[in-house]
PDB file of N, CA and C in Angstrom:
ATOM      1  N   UNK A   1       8.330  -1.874  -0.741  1.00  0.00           N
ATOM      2  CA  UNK A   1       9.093  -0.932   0.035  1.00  0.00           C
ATOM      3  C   UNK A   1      10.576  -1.141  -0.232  1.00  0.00           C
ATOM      4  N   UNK A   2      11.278  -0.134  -0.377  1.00  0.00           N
ATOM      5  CA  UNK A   2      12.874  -0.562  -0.159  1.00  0.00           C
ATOM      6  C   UNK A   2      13.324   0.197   0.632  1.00  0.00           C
ATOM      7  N   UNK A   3      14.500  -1.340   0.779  1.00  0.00           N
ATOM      8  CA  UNK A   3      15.213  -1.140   2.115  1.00  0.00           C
ATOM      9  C   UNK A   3      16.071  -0.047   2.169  1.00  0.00           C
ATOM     10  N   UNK A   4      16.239   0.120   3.063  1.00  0.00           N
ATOM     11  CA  UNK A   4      17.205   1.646   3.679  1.00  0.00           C
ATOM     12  C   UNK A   4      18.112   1.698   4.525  1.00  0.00           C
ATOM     13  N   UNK A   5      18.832   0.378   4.400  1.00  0.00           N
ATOM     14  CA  UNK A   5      19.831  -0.347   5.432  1.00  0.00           C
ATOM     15  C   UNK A   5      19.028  -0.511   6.690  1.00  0.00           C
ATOM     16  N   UNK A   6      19.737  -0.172   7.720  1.00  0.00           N
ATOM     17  CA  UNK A   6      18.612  -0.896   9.332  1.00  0.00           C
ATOM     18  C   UNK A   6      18.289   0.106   9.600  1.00  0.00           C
ATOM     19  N   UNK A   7      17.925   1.465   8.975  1.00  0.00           N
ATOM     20  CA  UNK A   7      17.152   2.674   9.795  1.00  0.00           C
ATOM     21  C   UNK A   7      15.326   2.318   8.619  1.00  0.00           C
ATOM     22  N   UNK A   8      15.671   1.135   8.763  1.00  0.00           N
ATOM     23  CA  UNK A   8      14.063   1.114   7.697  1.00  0.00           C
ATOM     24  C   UNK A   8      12.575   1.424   8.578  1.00  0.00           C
ATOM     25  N   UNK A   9      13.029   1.540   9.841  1.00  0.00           N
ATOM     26  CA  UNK A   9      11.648   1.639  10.498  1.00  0.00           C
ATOM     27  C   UNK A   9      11.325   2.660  11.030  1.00  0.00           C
ATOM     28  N   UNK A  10      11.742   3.861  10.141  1.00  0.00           N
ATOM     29  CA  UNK A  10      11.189   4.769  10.255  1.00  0.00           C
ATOM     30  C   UNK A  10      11.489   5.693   8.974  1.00  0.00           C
ATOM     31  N   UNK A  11      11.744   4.776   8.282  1.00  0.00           N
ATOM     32  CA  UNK A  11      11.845   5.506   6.812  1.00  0.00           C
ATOM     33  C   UNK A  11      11.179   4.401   5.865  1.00  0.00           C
ATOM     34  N   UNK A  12       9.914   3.793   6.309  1.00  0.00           N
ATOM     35  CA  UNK A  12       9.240   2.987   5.795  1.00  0.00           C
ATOM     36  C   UNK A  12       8.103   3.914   4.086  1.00  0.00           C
ATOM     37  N   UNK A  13       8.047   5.010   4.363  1.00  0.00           N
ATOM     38  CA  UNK A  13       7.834   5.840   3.641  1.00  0.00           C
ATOM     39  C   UNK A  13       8.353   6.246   1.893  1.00  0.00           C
ATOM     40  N   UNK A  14      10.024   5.188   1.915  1.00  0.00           N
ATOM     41  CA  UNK A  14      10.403   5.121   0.520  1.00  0.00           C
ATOM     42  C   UNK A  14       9.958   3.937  -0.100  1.00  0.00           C
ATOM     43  N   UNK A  15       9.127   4.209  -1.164  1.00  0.00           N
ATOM     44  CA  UNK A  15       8.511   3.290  -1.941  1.00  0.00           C
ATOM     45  C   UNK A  15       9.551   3.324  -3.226  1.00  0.00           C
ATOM     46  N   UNK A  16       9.329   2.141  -4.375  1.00  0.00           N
ATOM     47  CA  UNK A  16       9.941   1.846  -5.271  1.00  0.00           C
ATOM     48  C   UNK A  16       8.407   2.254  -6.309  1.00  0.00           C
ATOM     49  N   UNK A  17       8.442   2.966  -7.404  1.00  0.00           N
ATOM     50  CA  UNK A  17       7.211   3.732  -7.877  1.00  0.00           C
ATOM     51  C   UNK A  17       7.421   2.778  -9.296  1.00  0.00           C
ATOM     52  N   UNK A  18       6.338   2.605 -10.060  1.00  0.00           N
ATOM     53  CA  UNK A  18       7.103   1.856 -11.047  1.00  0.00           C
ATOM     54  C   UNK A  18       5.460   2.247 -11.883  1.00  0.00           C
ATOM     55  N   UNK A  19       4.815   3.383 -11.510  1.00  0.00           N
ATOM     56  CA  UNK A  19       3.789   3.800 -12.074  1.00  0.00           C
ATOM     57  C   UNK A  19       3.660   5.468 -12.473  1.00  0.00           C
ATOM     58  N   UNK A  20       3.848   6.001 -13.989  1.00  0.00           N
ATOM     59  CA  UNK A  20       3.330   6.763 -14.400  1.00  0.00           C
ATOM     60  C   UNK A  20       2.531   8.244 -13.364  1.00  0.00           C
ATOM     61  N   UNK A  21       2.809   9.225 -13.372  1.00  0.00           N
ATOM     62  CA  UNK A  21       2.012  10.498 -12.722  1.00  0.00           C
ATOM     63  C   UNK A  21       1.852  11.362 -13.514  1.00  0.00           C
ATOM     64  N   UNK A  22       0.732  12.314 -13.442  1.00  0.00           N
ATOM     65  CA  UNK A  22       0.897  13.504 -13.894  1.00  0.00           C
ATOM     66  C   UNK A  22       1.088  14.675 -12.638  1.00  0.00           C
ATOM     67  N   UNK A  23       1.814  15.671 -12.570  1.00  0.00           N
ATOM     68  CA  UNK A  23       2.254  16.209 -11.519  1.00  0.00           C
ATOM     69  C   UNK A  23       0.807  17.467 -11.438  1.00  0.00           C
ATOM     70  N   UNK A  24      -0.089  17.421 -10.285  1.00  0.00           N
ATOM     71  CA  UNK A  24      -0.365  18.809 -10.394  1.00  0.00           C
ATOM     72  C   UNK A  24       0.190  20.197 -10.223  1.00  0.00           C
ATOM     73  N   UNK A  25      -0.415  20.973 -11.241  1.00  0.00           N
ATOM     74  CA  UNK A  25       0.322  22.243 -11.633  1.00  0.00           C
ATOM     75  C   UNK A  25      -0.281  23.491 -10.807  1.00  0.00           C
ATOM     76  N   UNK A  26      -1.216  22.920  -9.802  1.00  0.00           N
ATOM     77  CA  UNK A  26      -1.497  23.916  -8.986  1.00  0.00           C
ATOM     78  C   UNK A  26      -1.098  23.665  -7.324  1.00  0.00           C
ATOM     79  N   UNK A  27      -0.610  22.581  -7.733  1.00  0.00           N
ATOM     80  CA  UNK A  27       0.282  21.862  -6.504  1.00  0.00           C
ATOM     81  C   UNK A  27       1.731  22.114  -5.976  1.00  0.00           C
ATOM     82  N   UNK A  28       2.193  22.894  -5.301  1.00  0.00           N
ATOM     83  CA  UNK A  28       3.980  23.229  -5.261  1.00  0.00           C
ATOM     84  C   UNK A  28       4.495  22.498  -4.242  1.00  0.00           C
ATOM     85  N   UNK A  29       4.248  22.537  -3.464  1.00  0.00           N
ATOM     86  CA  UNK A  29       4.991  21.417  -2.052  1.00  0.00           C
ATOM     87  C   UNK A  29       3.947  21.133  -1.431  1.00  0.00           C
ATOM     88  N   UNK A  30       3.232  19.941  -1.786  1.00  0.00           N
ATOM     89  CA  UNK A  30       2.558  18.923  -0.979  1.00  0.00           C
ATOM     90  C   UNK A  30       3.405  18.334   0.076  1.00  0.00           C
ATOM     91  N   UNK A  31       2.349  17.672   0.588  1.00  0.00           N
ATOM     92  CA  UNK A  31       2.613  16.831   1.405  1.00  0.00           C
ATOM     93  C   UNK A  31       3.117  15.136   0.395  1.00  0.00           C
ATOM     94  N   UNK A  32       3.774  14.198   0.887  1.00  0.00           N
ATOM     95  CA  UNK A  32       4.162  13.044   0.210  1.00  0.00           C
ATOM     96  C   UNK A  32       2.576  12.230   0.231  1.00  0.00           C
ATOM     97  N   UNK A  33       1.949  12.387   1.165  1.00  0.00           N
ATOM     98  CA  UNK A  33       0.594  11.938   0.851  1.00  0.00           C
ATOM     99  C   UNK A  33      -0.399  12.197   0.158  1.00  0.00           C
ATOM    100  N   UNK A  34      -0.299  13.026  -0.274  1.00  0.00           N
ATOM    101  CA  UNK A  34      -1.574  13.897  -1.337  1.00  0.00           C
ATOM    102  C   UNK A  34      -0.990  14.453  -2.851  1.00  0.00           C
ATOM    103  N   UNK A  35       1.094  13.664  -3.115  1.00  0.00           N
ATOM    104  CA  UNK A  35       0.957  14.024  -3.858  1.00  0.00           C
ATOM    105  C   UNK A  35       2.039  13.027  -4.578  1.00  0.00           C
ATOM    106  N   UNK A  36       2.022  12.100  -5.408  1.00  0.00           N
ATOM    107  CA  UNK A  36       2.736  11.115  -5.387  1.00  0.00           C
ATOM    108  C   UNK A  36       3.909  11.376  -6.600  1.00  0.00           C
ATOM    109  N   UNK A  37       4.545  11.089  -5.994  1.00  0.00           N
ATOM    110  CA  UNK A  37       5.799  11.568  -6.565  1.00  0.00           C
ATOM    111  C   UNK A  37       6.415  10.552  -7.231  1.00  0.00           C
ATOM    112  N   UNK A  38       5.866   9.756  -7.854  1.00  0.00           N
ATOM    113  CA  UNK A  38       7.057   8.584  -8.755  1.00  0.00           C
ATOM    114  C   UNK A  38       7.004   9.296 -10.364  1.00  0.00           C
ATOM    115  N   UNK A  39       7.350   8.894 -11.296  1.00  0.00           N
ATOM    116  CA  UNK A  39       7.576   8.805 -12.428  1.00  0.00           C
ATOM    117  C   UNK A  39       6.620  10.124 -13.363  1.00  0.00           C
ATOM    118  N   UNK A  40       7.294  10.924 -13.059  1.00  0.00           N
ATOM    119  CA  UNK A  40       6.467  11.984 -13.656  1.00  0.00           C
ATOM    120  C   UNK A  40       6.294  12.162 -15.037  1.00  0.00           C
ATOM    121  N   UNK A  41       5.077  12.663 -16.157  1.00  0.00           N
ATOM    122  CA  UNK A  41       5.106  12.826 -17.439  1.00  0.00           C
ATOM    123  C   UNK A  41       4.283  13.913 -17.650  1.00  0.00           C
ATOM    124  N   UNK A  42       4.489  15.125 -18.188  1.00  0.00           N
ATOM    125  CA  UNK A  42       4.086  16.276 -18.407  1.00  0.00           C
ATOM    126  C   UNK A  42       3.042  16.126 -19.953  1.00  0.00           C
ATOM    127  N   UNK A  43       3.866  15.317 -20.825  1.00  0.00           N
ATOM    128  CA  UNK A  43       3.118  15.471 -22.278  1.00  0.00           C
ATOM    129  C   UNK A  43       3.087  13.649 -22.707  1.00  0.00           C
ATOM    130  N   UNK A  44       2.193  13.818 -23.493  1.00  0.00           N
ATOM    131  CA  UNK A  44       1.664  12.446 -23.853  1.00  0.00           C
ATOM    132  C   UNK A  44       1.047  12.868 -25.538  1.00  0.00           C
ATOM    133  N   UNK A  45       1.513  11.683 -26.128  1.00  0.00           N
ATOM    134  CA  UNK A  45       1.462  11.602 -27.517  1.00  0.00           C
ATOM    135  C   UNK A  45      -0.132  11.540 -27.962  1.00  0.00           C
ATOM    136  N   UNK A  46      -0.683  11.980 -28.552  1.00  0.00           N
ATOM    137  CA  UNK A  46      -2.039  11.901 -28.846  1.00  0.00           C
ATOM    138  C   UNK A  46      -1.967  11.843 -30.389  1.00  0.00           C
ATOM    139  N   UNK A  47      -3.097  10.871 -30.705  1.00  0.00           N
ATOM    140  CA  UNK A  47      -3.375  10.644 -32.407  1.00  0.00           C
ATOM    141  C   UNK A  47      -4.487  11.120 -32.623  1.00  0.00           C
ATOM    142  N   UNK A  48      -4.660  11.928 -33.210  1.00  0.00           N
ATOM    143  CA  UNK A  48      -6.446  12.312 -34.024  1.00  0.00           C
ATOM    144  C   UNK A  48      -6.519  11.335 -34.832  1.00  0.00           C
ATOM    145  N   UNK A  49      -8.251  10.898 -34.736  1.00  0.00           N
ATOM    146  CA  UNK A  49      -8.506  10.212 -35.353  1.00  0.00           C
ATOM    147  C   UNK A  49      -8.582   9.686 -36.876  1.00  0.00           C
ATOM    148  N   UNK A  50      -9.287  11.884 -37.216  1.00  0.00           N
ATOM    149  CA  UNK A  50      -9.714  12.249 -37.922  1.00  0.00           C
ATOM    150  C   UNK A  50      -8.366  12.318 -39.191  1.00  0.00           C
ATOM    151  N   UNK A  51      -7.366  12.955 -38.267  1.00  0.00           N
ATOM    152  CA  UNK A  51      -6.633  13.681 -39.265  1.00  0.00           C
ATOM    153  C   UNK A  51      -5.318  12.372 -39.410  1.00  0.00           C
ATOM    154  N   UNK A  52      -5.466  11.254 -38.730  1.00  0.00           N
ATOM    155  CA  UNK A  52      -4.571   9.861 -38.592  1.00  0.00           C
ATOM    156  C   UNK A  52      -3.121  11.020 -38.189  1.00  0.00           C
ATOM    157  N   UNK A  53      -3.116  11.781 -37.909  1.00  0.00           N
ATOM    158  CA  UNK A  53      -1.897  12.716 -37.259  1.00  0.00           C
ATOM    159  C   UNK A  53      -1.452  12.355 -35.671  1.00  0.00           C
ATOM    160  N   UNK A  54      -0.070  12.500 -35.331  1.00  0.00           N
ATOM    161  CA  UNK A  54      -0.149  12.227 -33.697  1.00  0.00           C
ATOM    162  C   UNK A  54       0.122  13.165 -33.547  1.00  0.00           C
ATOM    163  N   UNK A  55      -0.056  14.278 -32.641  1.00  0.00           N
ATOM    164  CA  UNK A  55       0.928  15.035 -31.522  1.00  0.00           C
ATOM    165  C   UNK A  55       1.177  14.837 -30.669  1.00  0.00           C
ATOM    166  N   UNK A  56       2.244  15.950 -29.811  1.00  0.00           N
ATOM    167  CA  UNK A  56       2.972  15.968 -28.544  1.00  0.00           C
ATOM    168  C   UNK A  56       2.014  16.937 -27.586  1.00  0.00           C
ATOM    169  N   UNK A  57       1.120  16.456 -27.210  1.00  0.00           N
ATOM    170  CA  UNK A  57       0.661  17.555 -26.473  1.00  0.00           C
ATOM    171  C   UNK A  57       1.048  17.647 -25.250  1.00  0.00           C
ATOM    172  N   UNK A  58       0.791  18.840 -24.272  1.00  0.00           N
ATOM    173  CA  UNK A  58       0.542  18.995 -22.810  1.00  0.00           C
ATOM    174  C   UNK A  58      -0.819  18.360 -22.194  1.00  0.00           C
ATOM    175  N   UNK A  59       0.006  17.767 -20.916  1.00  0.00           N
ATOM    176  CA  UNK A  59      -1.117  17.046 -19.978  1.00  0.00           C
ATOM    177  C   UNK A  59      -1.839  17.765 -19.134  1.00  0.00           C
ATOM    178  N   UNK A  60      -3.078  17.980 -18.876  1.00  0.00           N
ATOM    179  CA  UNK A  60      -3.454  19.343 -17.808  1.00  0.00           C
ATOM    180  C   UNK A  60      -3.721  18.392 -16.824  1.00  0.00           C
ATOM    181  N   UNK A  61      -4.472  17.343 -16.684  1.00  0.00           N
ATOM    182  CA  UNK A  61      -4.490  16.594 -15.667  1.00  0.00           C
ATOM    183  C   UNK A  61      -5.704  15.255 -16.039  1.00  0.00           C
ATOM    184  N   UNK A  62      -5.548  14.577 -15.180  1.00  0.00           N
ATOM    185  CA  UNK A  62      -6.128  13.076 -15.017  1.00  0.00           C
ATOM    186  C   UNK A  62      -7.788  13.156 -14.430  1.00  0.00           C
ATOM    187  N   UNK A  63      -8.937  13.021 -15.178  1.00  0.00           N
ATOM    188  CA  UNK A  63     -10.126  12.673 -15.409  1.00  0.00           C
ATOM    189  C   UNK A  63     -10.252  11.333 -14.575  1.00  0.00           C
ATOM    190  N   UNK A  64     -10.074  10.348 -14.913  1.00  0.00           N
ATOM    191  CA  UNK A  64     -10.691   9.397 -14.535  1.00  0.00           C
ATOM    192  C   UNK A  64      -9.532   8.028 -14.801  1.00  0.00           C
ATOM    193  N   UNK A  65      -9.339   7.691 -13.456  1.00  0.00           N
ATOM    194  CA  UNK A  65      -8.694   6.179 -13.810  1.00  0.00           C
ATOM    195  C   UNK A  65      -8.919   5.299 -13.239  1.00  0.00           C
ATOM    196  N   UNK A  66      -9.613   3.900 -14.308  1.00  0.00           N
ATOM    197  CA  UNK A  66     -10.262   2.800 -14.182  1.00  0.00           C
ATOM    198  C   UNK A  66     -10.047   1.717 -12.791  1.00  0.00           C
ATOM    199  N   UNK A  67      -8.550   2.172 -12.214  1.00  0.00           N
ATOM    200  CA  UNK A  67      -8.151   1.513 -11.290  1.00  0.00           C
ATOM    201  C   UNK A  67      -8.439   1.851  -9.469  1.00  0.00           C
ATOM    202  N   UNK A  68      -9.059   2.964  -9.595  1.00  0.00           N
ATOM    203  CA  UNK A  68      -9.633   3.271  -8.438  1.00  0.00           C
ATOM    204  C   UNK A  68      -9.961   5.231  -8.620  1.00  0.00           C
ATOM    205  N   UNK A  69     -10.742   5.484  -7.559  1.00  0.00           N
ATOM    206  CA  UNK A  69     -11.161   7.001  -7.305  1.00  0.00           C
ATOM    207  C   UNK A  69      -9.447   7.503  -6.288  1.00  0.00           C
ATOM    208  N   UNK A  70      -8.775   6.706  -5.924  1.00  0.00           N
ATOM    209  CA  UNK A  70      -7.404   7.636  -5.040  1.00  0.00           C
ATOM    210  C   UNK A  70      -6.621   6.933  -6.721  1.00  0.00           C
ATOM    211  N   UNK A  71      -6.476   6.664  -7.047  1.00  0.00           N
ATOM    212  CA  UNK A  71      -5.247   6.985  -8.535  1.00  0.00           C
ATOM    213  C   UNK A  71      -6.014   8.047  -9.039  1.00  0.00           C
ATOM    214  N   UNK A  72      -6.960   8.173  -9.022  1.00  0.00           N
ATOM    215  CA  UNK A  72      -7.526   9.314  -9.849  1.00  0.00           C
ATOM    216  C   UNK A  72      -7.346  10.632  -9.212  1.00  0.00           C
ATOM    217  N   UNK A  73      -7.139  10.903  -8.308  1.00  0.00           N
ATOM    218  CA  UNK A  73      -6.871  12.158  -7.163  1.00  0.00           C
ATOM    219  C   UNK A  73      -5.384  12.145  -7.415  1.00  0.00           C
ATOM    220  N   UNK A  74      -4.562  11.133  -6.866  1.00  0.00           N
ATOM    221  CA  UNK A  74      -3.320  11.199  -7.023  1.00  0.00           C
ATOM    222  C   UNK A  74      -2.248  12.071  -8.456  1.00  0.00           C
ATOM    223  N   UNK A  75      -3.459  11.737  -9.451  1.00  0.00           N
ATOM    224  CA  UNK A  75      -3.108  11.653 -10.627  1.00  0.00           C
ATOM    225  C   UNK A  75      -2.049  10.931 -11.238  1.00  0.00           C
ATOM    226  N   UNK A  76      -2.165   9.576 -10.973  1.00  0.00           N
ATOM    227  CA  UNK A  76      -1.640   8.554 -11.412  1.00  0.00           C
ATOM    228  C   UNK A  76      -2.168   7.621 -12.941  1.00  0.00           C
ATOM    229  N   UNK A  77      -1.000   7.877 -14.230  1.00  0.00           N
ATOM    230  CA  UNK A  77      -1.761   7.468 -15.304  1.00  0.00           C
ATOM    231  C   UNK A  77      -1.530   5.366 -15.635  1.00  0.00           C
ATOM    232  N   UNK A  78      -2.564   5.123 -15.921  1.00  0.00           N
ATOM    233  CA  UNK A  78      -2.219   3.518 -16.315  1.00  0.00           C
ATOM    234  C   UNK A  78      -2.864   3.698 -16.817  1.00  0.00           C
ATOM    235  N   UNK A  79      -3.087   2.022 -18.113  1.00  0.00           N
ATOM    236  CA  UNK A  79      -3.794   1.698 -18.996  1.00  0.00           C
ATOM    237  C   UNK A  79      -5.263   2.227 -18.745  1.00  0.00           C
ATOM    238  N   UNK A  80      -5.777   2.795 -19.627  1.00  0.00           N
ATOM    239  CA  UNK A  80      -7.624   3.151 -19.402  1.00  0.00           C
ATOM    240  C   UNK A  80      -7.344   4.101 -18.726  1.00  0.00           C
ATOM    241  N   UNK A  81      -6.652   5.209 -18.487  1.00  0.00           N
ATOM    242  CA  UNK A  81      -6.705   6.298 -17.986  1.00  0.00           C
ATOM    243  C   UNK A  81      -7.449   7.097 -19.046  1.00  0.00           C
ATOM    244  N   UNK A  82      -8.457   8.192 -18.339  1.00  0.00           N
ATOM    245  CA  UNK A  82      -9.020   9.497 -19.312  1.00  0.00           C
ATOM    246  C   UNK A  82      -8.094  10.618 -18.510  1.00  0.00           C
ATOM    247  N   UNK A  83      -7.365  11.181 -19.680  1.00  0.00           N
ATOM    248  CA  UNK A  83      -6.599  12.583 -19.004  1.00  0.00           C
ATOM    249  C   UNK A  83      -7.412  13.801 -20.133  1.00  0.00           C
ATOM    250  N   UNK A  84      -6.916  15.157 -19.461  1.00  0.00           N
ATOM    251  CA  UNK A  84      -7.137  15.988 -20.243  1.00  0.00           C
ATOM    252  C   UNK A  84      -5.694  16.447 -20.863  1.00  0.00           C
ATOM    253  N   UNK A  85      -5.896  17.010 -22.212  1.00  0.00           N
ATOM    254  CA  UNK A  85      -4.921  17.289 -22.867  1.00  0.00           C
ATOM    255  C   UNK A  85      -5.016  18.368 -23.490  1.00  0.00           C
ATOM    256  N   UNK A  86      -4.121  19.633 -23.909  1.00  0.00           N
ATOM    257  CA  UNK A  86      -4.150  20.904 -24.273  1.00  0.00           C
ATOM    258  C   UNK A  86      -4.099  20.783 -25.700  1.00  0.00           C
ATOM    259  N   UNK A  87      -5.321  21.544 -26.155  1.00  0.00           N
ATOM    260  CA  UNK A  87      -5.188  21.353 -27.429  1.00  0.00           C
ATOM    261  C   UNK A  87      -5.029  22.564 -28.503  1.00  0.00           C
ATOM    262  N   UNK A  88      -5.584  23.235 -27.720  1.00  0.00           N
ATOM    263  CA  UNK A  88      -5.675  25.137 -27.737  1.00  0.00           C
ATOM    264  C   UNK A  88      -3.928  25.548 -29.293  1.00  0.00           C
ATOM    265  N   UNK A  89      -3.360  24.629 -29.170  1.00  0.00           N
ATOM    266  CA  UNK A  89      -2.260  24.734 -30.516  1.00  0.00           C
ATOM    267  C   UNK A  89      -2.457  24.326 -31.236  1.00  0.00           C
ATOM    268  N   UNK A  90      -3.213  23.498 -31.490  1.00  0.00           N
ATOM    269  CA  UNK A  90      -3.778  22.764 -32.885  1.00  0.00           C
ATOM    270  C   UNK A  90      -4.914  23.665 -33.995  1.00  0.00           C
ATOM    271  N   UNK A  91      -5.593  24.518 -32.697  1.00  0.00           N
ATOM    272  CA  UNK A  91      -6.198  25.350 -33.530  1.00  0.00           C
ATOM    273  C   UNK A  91      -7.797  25.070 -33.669  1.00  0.00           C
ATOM    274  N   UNK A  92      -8.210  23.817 -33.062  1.00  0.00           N
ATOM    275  CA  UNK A  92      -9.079  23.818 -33.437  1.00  0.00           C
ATOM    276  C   UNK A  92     -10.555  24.801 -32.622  1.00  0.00           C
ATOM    277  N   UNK A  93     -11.678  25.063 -33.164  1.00  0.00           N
ATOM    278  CA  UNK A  93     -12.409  25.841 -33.346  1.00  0.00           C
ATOM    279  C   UNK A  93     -14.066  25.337 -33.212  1.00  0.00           C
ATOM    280  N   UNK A  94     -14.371  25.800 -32.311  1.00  0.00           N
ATOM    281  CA  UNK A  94     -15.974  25.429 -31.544  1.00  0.00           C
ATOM    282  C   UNK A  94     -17.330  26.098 -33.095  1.00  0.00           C
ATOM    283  N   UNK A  95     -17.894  25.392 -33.505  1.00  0.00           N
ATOM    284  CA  UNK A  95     -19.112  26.054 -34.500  1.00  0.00           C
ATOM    285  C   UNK A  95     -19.353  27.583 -33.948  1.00  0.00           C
ATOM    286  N   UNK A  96     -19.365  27.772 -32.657  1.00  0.00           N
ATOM    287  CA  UNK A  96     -19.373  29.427 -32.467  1.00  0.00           C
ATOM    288  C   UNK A  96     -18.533  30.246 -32.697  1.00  0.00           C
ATOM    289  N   UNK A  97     -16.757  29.784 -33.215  1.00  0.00           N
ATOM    290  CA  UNK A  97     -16.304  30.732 -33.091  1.00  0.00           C
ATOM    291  C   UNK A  97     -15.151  30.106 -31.854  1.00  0.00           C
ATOM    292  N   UNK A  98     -15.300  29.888 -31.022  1.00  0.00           N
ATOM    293  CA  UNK A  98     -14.770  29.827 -29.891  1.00  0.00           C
ATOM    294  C   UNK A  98     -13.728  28.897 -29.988  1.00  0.00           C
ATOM    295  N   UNK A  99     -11.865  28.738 -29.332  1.00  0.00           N
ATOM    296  CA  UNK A  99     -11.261  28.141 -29.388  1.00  0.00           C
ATOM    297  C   UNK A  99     -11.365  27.231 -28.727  1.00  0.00           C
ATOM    298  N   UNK A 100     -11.057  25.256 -28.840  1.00  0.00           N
ATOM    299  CA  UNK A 100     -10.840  24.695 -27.685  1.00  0.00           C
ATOM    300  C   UNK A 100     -10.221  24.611 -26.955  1.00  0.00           C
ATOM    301  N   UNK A 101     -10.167  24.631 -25.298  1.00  0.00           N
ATOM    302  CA  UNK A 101      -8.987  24.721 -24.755  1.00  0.00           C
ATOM    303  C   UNK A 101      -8.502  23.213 -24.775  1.00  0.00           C
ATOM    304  N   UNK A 102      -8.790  22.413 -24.260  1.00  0.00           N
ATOM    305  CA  UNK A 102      -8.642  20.899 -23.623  1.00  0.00           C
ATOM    306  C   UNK A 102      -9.683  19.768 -24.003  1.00  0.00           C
ATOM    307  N   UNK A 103      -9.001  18.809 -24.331  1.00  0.00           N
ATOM    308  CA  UNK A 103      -9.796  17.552 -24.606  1.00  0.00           C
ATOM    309  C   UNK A 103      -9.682  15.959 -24.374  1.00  0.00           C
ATOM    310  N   UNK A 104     -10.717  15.417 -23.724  1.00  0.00           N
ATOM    311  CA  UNK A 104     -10.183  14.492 -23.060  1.00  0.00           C
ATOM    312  C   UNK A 104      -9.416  12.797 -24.223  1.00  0.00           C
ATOM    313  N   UNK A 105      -8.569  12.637 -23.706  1.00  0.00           N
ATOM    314  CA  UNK A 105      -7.849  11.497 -24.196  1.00  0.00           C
ATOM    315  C   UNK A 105      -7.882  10.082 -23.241  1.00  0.00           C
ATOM    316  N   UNK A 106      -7.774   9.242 -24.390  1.00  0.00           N
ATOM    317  CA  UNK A 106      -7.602   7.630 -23.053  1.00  0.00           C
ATOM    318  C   UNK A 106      -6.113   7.091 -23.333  1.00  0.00           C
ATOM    319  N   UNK A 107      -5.631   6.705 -22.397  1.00  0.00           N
ATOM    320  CA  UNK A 107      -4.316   6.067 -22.709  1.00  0.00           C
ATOM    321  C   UNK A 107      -4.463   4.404 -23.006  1.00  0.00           C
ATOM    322  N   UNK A 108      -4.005   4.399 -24.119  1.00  0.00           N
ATOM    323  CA  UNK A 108      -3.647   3.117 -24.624  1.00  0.00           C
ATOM    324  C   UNK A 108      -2.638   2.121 -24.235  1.00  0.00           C
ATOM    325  N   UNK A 109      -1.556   2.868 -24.070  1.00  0.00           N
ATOM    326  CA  UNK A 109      -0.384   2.016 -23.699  1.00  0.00           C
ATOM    327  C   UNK A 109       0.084   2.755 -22.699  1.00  0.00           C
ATOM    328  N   UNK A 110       1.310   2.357 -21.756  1.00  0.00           N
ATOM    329  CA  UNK A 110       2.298   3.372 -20.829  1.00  0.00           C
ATOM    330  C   UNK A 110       3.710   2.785 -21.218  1.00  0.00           C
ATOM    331  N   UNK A 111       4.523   3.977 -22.046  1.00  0.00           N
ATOM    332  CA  UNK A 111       5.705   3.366 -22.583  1.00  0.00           C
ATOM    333  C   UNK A 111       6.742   3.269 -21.549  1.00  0.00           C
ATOM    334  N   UNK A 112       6.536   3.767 -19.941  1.00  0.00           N
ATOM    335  CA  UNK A 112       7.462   3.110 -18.765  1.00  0.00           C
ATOM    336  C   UNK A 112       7.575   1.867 -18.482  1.00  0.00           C
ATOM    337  N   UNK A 113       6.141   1.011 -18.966  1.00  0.00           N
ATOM    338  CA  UNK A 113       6.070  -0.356 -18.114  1.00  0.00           C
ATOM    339  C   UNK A 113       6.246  -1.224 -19.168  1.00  0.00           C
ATOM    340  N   UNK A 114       6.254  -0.560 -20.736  1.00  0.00           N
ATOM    341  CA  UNK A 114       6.607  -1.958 -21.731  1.00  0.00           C
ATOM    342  C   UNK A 114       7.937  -1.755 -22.255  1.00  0.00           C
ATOM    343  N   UNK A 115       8.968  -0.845 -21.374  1.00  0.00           N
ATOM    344  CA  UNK A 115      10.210  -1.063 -21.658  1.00  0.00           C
ATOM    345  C   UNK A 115      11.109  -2.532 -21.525  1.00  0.00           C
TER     346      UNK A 115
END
């Protein structure tokens, strides 16, 4: 928690965030509880495997993170996070015909916390 000079007891509510978010995009003014507001990141670097290429893609949102089911709601990213990522510019193409929209990625590193 940080301090807030001597009105701290009732502004116990400012946290010091020092963890990664993805912001939801269907979300406009939450509440501070349902929507965590530290360190926001919209796009995240992704490498194909295939093509040893990285891009810059867009983040659509957070799948699954290893550190609990509320980081995962929150949409809070750390190590072993599965997010989804927009891929729909790359072009690639379903055997039917069909474009992909999104595909899930794991995060390897978080370049906030190994600064």
């Amino acid at each position: 928690m940080a301090a807030a000079g001597r009105q701290t007891a009732y502004r116990h509510w400012r946290c010091v965030h020092t963890m990664l978010s993805c912001p939801h995009l269907d979300v406009i003014h939450a509440s501070p509880v349902h929507l965590y507001s530290g360190l926001r990141m919209n796009k995240a670097h992704v490498t194909h495997p295939e093509l040893k290429a990285t891009f810059n893609l867009d983040i659509l949102g957070v799948k699954k993170n290893p550190n609990g089911a509320m980081y995962s709601s929150l949409g809070v990213i750390t190590k072993g996070t599965i997010i989804e990522v927009n891929v729909s510019e790359l072009g690639l193409v379903t055997p039917g015909g069909k474009v992909v929209w999104g595909k899930y990625a794991q995060v390897s590193t978080v370049r906030a916390t190994s600064l």
